[in-house]
C-alpha atoms as a PDB file:
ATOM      1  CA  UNK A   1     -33.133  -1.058  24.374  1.00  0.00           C
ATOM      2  CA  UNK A   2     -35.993  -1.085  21.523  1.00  0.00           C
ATOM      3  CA  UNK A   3     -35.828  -3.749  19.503  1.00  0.00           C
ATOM      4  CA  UNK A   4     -36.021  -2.544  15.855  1.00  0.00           C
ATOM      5  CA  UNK A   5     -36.908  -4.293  12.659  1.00  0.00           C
ATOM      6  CA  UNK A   6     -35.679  -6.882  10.681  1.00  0.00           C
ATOM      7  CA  UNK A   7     -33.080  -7.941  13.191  1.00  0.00           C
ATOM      8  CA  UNK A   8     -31.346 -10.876  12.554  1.00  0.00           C
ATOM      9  CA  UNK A   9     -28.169 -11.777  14.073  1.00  0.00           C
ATOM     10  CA  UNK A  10     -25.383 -12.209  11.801  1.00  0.00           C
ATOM     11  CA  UNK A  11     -21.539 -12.053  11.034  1.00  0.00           C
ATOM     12  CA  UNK A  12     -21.702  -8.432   8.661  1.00  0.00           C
ATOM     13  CA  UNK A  13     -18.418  -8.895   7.416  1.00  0.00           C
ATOM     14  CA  UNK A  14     -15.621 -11.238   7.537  1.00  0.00           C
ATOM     15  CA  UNK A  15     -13.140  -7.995   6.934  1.00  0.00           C
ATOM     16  CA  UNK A  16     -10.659  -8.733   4.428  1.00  0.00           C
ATOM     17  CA  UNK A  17      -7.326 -10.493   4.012  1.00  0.00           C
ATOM     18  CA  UNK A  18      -4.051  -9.033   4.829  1.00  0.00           C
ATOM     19  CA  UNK A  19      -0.657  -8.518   3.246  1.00  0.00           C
ATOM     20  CA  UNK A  20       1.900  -8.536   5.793  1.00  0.00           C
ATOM     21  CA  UNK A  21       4.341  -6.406   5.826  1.00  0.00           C
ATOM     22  CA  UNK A  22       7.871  -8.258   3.515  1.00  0.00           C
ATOM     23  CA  UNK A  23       9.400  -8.746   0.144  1.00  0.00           C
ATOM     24  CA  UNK A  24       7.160 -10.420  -2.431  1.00  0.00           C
ATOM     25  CA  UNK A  25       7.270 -10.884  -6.167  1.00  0.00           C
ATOM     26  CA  UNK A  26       4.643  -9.536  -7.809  1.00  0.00           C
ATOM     27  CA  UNK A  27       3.418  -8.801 -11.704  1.00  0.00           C
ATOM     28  CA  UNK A  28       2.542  -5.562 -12.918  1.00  0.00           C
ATOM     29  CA  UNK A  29      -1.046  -5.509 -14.333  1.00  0.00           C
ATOM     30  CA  UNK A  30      -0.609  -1.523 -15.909  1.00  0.00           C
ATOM     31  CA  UNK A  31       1.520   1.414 -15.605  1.00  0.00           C
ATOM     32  CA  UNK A  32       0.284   5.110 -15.906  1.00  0.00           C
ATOM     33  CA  UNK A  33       1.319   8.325 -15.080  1.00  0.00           C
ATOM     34  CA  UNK A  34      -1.144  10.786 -13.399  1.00  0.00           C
ATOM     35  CA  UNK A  35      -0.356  14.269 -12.713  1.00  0.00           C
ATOM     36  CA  UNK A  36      -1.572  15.980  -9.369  1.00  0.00           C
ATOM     37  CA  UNK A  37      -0.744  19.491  -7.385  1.00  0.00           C
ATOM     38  CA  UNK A  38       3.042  18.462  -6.258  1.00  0.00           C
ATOM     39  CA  UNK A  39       3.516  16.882  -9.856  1.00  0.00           C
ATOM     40  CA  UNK A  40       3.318  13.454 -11.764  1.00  0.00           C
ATOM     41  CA  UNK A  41       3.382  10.204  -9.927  1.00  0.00           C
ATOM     42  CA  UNK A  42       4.296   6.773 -11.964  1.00  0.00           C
ATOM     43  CA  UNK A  43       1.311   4.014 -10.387  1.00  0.00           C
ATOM     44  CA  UNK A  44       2.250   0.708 -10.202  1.00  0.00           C
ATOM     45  CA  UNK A  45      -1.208  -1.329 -10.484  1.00  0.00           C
ATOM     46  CA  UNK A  46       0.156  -4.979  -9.438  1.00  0.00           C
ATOM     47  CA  UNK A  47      -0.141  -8.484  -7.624  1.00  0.00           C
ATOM     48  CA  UNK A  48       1.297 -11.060  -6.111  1.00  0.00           C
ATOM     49  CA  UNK A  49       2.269 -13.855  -8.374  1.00  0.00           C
ATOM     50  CA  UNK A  50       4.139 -16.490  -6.483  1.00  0.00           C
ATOM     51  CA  UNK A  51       3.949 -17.524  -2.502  1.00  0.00           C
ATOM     52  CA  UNK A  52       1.053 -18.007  -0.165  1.00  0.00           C
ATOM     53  CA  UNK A  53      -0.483 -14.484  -1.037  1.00  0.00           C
ATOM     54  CA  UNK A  54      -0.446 -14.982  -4.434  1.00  0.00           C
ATOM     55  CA  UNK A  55      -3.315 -12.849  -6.291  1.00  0.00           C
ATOM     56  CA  UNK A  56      -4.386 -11.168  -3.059  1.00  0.00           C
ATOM     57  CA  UNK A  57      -5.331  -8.318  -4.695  1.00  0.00           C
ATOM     58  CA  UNK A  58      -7.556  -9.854  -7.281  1.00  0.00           C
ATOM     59  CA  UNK A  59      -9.107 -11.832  -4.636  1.00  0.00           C
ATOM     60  CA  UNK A  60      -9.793  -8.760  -2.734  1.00  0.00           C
ATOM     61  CA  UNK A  61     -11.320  -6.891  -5.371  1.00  0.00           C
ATOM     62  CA  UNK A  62     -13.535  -9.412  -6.851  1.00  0.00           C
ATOM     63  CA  UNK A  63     -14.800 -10.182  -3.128  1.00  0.00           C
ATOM     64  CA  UNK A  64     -15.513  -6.206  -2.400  1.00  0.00           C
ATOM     65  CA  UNK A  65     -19.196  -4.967  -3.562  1.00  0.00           C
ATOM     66  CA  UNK A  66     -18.897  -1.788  -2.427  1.00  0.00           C
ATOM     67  CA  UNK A  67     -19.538   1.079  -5.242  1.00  0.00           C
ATOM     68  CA  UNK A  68     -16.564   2.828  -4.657  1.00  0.00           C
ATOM     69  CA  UNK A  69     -14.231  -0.227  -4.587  1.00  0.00           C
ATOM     70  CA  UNK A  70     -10.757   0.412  -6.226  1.00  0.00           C
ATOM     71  CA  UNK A  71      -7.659  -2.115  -6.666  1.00  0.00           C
ATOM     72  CA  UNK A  72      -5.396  -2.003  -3.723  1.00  0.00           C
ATOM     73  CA  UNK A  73      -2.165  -3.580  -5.206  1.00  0.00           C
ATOM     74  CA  UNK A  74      -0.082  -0.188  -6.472  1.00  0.00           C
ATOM     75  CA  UNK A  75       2.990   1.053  -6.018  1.00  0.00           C
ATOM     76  CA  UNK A  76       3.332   4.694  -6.539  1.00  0.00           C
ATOM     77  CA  UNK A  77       6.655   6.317  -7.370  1.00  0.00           C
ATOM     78  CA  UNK A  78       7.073  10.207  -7.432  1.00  0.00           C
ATOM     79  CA  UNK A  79       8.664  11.618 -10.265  1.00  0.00           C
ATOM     80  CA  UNK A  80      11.277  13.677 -10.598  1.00  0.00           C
ATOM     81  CA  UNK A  81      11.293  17.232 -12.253  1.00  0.00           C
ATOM     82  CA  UNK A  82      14.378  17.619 -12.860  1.00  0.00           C
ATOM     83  CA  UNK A  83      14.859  20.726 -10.669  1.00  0.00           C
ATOM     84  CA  UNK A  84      18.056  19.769  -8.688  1.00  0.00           C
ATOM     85  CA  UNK A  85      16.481  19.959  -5.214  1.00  0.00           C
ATOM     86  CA  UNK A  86      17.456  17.337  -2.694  1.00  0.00           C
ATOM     87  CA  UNK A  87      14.209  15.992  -2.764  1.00  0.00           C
ATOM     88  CA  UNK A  88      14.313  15.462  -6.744  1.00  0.00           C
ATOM     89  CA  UNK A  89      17.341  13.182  -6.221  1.00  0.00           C
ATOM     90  CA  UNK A  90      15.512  11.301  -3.957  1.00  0.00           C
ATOM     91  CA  UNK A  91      13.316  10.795  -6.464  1.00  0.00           C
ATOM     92  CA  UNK A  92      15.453   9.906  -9.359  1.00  0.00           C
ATOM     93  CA  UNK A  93      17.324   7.073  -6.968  1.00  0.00           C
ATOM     94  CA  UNK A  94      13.699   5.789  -5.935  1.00  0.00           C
ATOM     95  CA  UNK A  95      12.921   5.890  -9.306  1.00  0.00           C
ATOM     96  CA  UNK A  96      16.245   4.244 -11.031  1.00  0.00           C
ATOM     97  CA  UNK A  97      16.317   1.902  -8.191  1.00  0.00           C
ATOM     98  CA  UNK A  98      12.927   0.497  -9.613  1.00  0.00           C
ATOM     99  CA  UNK A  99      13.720   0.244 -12.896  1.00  0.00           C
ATOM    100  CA  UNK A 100      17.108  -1.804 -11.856  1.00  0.00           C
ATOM    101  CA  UNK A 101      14.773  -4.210 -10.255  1.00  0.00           C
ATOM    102  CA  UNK A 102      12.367  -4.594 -13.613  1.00  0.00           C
ATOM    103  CA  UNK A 103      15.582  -4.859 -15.880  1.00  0.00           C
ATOM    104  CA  UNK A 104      17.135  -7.785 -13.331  1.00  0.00           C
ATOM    105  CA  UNK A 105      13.648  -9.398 -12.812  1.00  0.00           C
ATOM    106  CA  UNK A 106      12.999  -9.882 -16.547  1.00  0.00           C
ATOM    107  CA  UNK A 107      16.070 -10.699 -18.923  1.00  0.00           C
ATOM    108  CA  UNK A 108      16.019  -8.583 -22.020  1.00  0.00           C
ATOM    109  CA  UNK A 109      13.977  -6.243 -20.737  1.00  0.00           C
ATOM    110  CA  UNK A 110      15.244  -2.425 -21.347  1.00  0.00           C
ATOM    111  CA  UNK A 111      13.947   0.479 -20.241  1.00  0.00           C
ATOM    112  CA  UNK A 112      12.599   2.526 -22.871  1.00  0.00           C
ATOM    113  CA  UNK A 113      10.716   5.376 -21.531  1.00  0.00           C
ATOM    114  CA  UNK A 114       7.661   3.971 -22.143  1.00  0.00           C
ATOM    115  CA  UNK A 115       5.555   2.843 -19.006  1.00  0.00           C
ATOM    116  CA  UNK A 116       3.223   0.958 -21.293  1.00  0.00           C
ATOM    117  CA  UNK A 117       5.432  -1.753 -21.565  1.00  0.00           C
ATOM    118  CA  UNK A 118       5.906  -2.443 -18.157  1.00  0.00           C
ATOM    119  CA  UNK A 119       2.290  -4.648 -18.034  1.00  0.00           C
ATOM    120  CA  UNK A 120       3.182  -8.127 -17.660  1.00  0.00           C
ATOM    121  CA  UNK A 121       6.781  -7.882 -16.287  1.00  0.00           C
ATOM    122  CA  UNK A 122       7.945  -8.905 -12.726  1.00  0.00           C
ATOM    123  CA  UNK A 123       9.121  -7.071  -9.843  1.00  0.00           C
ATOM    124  CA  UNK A 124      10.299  -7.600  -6.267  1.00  0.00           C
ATOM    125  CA  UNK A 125       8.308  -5.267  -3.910  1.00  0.00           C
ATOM    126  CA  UNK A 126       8.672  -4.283  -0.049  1.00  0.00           C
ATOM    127  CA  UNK A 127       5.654  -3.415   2.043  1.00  0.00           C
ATOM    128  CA  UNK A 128       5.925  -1.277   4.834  1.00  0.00           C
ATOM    129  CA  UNK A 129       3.346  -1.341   7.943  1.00  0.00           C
ATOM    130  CA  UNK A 130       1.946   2.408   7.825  1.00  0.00           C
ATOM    131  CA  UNK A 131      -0.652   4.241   9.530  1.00  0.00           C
ATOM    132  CA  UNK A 132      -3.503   6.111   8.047  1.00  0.00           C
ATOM    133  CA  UNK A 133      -6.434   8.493   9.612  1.00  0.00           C
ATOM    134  CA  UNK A 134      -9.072   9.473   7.426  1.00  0.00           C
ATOM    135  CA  UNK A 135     -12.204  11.091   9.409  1.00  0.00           C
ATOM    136  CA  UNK A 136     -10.709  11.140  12.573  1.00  0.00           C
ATOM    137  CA  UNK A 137     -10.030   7.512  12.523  1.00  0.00           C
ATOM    138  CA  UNK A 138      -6.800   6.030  12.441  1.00  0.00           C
ATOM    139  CA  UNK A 139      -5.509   2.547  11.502  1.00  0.00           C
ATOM    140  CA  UNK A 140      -2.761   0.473  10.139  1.00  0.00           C
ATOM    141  CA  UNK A 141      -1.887  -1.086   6.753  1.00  0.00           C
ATOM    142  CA  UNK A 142       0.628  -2.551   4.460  1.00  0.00           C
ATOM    143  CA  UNK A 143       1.489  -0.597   1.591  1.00  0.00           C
ATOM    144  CA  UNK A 144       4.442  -1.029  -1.286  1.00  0.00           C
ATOM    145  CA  UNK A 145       7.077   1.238  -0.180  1.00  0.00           C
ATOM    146  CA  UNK A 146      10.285  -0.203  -2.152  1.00  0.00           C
ATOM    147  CA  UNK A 147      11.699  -2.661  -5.176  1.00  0.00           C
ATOM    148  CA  UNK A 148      13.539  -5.227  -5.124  1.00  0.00           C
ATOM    149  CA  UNK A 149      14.656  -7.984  -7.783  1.00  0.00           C
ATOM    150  CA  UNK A 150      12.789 -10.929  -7.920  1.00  0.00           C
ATOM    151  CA  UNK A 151      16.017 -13.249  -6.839  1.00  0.00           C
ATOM    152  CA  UNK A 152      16.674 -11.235  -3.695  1.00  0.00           C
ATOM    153  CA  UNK A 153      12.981 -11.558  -3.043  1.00  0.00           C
ATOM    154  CA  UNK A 154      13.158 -15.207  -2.958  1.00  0.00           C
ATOM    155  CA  UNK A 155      16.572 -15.346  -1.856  1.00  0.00           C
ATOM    156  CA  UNK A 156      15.175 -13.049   1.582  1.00  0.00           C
ATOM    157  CA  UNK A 157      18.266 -10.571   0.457  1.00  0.00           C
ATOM    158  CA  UNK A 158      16.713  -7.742   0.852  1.00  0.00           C
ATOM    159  CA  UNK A 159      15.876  -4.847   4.054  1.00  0.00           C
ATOM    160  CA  UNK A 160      12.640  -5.091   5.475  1.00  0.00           C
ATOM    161  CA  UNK A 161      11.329  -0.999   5.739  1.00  0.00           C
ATOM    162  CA  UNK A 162      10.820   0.737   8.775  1.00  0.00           C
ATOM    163  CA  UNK A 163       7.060   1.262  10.206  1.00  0.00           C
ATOM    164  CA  UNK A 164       5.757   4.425   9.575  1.00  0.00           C
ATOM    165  CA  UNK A 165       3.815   6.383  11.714  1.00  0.00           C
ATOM    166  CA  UNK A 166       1.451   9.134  11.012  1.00  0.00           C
ATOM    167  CA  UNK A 167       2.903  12.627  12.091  1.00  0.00           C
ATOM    168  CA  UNK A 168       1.971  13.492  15.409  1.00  0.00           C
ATOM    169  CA  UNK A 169       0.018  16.728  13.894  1.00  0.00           C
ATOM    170  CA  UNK A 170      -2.012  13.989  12.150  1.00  0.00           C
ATOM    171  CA  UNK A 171      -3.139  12.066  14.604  1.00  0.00           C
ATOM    172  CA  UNK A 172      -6.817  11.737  14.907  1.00  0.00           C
ATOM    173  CA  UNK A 173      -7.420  13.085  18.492  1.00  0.00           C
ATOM    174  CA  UNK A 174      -7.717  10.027  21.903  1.00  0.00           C
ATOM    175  CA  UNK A 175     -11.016  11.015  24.029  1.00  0.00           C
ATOM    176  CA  UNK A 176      -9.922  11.814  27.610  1.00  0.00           C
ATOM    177  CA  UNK A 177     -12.072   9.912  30.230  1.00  0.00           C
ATOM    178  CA  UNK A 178     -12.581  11.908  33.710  1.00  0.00           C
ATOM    179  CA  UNK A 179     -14.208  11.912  36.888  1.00  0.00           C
ATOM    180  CA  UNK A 180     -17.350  13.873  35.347  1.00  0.00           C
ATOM    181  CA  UNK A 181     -17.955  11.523  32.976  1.00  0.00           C
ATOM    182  CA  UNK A 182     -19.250   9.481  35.477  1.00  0.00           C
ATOM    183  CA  UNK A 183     -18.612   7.075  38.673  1.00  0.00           C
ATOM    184  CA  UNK A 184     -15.697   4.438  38.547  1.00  0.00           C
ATOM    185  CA  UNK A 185     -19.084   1.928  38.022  1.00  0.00           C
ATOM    186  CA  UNK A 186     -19.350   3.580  34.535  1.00  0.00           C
ATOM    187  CA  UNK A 187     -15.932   3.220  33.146  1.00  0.00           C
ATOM    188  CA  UNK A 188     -15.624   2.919  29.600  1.00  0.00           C
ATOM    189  CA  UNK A 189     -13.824  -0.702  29.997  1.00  0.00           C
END
């Protein structure tokens, strides 16, 4: 191997911390709707405020310095449009069933309509393990996937979600080792 310049052996990155998948109670930091091809989506921007991952997210993003970094704590809740289909009234549950957990997590608290006002309250939320592939890579990570209020949060009264998988017709292709690739004194392991 040729040695190349300004080599200096060293730890690149110590990668970055984790949220396990669970319930936690978190505090939303803003509320927004954006509007894409398949239609608006309501996006939670949040963190953890209580527990041993408290402010994860802040703590990741102050600690990233990459360019592109963006804030990892959302939830994201498709809305409805009011069409009937079977997928719309998935939507409205999803969506009623967070704004139960707002209106139990923070006495007084009404829903108005207006997303605005959802900064500062608290919220249970449930993150699922799921996989991603971007660029033919694959991987797993913890993403909100459900609300909760905050007493069954704390109170562990609540269903942890299934895993999910990428589709198979989205998994990033596994190379295939053969014979030609070379003798059993060259495997791969």
């Amino acid at each position: 191997m040729k040695q190349y310049s300004d080599f200096k052996a060293e730890r690149s990155s110590s990668g970055r911390e984790t949220l396990p998948a669970g319930g936690y109670v978190c505090q939303i930091i803003s509320a927004k709707i954006e509007s894409n091809d398949w239609g608006e989506t309501l996006v939670v921007a949040h963190d953890v405020c209580e527990g041993d991952y408290e402010g994860i997210f802040k703590r990741d993003y102050e600690n990233n310095d990459r360019e592109d970094k963006k804030w990892r704590g959302t939830f994201r809740l498709k809305l409805p449009k009011d069409d009937g289909s079977e997928q719309d009234v998935w939507k409205k549950r999803s969506f009623s069933n967070f704004i139960w957990a707002i209106e139990q997590s923070n006495p007084g608290f009404s829903w108005d309509w207006d997303e605005k006002k959802l900064k500062g309250k608290k919220v249970g939320l449930i993150y699922r393990n799921e996989e991603w592939e971007m660029n033919g890579r694959s991987g797993w990570t913890t993403k909100a996937a459900g609300s909760e209020s905050i007493d069954n949060i704390r109170d562990g009264k609540f269903r942890l979600l299934k895993d999910k998988p990428l589709p198979e017709n989205r998994r990033p292709a596994t190379p295939v080792f053969t014979e030609e690739d070379g003798s059993e004194d060259d495997l791969p392991f």
